[in-house]
Structure formats: C-alpha cells, structure tokens
C-alpha atoms as a PDB file:
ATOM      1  CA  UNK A   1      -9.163   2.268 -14.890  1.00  0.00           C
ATOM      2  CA  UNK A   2     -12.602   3.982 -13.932  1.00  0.00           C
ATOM      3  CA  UNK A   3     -14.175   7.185 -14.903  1.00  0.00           C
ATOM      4  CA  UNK A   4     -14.324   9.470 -11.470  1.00  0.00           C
ATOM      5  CA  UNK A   5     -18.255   9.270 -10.445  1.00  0.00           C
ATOM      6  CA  UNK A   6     -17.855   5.645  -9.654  1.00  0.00           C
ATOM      7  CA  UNK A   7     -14.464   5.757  -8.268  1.00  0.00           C
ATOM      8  CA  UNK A   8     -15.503   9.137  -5.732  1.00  0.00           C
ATOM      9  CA  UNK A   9     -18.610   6.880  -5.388  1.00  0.00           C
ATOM     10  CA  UNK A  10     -16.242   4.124  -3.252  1.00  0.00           C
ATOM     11  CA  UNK A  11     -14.179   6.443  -1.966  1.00  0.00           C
ATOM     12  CA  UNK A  12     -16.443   7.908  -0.506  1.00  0.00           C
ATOM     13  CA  UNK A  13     -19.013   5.669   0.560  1.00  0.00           C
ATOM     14  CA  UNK A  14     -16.354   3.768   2.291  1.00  0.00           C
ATOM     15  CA  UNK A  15     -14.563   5.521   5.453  1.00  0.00           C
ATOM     16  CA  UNK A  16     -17.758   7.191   6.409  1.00  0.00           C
ATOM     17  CA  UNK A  17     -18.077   4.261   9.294  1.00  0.00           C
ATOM     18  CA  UNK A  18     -14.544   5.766  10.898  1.00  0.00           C
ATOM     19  CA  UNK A  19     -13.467   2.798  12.120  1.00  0.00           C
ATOM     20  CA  UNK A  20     -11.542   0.274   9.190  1.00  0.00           C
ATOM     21  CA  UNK A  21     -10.290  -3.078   9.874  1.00  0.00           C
ATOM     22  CA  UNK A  22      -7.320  -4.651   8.965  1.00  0.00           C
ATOM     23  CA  UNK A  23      -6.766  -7.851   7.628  1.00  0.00           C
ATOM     24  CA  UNK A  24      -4.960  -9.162  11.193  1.00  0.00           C
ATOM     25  CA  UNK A  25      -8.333  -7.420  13.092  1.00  0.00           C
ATOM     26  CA  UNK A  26      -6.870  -4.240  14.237  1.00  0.00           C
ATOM     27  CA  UNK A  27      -9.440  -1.461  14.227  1.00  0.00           C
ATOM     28  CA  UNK A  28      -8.292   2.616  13.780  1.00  0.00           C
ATOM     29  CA  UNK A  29     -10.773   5.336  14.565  1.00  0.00           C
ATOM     30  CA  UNK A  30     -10.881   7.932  12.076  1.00  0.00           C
ATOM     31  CA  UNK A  31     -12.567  11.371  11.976  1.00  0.00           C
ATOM     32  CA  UNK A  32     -13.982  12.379   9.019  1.00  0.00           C
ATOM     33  CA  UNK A  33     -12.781  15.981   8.750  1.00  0.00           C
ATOM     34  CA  UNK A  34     -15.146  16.295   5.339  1.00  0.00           C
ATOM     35  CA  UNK A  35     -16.782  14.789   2.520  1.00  0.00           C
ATOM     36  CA  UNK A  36     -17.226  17.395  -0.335  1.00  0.00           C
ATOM     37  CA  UNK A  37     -18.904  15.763  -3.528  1.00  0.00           C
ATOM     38  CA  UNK A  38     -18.559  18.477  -5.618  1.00  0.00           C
ATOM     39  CA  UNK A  39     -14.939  18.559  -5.539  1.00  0.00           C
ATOM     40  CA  UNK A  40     -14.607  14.933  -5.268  1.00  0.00           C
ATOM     41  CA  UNK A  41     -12.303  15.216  -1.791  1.00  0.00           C
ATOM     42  CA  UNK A  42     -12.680  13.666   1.747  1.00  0.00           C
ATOM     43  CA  UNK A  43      -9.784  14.684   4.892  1.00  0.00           C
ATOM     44  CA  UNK A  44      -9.418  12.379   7.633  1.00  0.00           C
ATOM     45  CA  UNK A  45      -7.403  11.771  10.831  1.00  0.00           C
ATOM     46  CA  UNK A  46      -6.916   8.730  12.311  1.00  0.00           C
ATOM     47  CA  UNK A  47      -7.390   9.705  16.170  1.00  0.00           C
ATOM     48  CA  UNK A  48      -6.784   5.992  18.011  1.00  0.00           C
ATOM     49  CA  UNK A  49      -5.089   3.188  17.294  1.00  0.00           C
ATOM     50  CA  UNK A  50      -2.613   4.081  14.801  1.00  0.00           C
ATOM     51  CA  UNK A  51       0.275   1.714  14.560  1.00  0.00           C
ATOM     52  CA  UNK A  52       2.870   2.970  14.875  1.00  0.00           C
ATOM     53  CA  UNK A  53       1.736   5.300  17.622  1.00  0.00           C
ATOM     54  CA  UNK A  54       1.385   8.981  15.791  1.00  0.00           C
ATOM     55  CA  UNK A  55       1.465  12.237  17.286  1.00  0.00           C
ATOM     56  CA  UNK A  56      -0.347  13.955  14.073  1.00  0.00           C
ATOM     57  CA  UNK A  57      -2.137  12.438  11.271  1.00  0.00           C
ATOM     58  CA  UNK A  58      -4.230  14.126   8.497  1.00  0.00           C
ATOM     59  CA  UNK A  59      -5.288  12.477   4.904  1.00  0.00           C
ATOM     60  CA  UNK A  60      -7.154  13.312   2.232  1.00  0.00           C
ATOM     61  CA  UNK A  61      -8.333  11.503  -1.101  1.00  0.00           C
ATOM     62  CA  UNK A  62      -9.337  13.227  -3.978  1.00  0.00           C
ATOM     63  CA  UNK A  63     -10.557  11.786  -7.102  1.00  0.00           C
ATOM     64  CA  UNK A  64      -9.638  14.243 -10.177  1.00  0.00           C
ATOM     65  CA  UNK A  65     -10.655  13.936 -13.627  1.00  0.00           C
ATOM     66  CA  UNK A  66      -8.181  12.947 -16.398  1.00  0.00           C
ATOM     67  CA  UNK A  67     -10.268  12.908 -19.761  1.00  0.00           C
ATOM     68  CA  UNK A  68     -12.912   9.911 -19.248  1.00  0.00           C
ATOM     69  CA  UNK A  69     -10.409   8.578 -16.411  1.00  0.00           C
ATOM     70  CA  UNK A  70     -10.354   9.231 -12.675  1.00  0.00           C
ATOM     71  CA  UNK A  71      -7.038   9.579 -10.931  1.00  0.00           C
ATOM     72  CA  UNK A  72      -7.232   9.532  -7.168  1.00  0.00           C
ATOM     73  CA  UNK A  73      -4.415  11.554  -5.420  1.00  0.00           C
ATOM     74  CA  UNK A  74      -4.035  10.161  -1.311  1.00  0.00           C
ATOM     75  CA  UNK A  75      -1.560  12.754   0.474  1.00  0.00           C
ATOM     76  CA  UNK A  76      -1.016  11.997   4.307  1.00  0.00           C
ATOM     77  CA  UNK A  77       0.765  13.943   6.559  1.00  0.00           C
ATOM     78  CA  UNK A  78       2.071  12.835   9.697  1.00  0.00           C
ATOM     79  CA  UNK A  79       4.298  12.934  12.740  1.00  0.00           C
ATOM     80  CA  UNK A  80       7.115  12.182  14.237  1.00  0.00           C
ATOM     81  CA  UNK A  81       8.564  12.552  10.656  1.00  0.00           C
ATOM     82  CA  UNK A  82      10.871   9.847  11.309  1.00  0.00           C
ATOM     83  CA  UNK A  83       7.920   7.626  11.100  1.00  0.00           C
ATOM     84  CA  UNK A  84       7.072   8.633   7.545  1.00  0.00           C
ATOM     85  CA  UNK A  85       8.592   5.624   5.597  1.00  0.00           C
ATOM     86  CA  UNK A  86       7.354   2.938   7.427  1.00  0.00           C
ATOM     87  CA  UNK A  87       3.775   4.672   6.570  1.00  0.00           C
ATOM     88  CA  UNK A  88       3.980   5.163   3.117  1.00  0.00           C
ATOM     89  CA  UNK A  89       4.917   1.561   3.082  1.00  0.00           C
ATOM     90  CA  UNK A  90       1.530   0.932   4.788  1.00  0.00           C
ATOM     91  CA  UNK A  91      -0.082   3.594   2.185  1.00  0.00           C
ATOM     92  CA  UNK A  92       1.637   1.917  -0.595  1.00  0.00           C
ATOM     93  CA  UNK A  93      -0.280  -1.537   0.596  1.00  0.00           C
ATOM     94  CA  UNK A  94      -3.329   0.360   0.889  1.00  0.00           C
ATOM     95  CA  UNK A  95      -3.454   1.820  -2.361  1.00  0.00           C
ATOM     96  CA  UNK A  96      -3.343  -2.095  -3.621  1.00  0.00           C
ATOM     97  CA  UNK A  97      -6.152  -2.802  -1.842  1.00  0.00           C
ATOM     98  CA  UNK A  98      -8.144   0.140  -2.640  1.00  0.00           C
ATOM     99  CA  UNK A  99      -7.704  -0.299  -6.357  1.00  0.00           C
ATOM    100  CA  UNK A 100      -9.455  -3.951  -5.853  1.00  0.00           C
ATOM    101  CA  UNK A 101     -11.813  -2.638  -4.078  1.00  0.00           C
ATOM    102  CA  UNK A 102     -13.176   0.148  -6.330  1.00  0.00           C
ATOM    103  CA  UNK A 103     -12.590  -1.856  -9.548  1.00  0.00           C
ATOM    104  CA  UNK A 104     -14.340  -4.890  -7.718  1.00  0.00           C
ATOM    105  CA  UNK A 105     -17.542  -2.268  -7.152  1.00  0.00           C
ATOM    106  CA  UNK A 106     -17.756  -0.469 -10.718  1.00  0.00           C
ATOM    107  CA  UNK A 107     -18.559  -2.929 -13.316  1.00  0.00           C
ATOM    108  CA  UNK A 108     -18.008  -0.282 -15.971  1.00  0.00           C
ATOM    109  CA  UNK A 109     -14.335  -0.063 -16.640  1.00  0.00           C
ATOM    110  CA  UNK A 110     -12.758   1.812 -18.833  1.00  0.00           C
ATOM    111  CA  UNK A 111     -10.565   0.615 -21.659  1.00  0.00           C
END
C-alpha cells in the first residue's frame, strides 16, 4: 500500500488527457469536472463512448488518508440504473488495474 501524496500524484496525473484506452482500443471521452489537490478529489463524466450506452455518468476518486496509508474511495453514479451491475463489474476490473498502475509508479511502498 502507498502513503496518499504519491497515490493522488497518479490519480491525478492520469485522466487529465480525457480520453483512456482500453486494452481492446476503445477510446471514452471524459470531462474533467475538477481536480482539487488539496482535498485529494477529481469528478468526471464520461460524455462519448461509454459502453454500454449511458444516459448519466458522474465519478469521482478521492484519495483519503488512513495513518501513513492512502485509501482511494471511486463512487460512480450512473443511469439507466438497470445498467449498474454490469458497471461495477467494469469498475471492479478497473480498480485492478489502477492498483498496478499506481504501485508500478511509486517506488516507495509502504510496509
């Protein structure tokens, strides 16, 4: 686990682009509704692309502080609620790959 500077530090360095791609080479736009470092939370919408097709979509990562450890909290909302569990199975995936990801760019991890 990482303390929070470095793990706000990919966080938020990341989405800033507003446009990720996935590993089959599908691109979402995003827009980046705010980046506030002292608080250590970013809100996003994706806005085109989304699959499954969304009527709403707002996000936000935060990375708190838990004693020398960050914990980074990832709440999406979206609609049609029917769609909801086939997207946090998509989150789910995504918070795998975000955990390599900041661990793979903070050499300093914690015990």
């Amino acid at each position: 686990m990482l303390a929070p500077e470095p793990s706000w530090r990919a966080i938020s360095g990341e989405p800033q682009r507003g446009e990720p791609t996935f590993p089959d080479g599908h691109i979402i736009r995003e827009l980046i509704v705010s980046i506030d470092d002292e608080t250590r939370r970013m809100a996003y919408s994706v806005v085109e692309g989304a699959r499954p097709p969304l009527d709403y979509h707002h996000a936000s990562f935060e990375v708190r502080s838990e004693g020398e450890r960050g914990r980074l909290i990832w709440i999406t909302d979206v609609l049609p609620d029917t769609i909801a569990p086939e997207i946090r199975i998509r989150t789910e995936y995504g918070i795998k790959e975000m955990q390599q990801a900041i661990e793979a760019s903070a050499p300093n991890r914690l015990p």
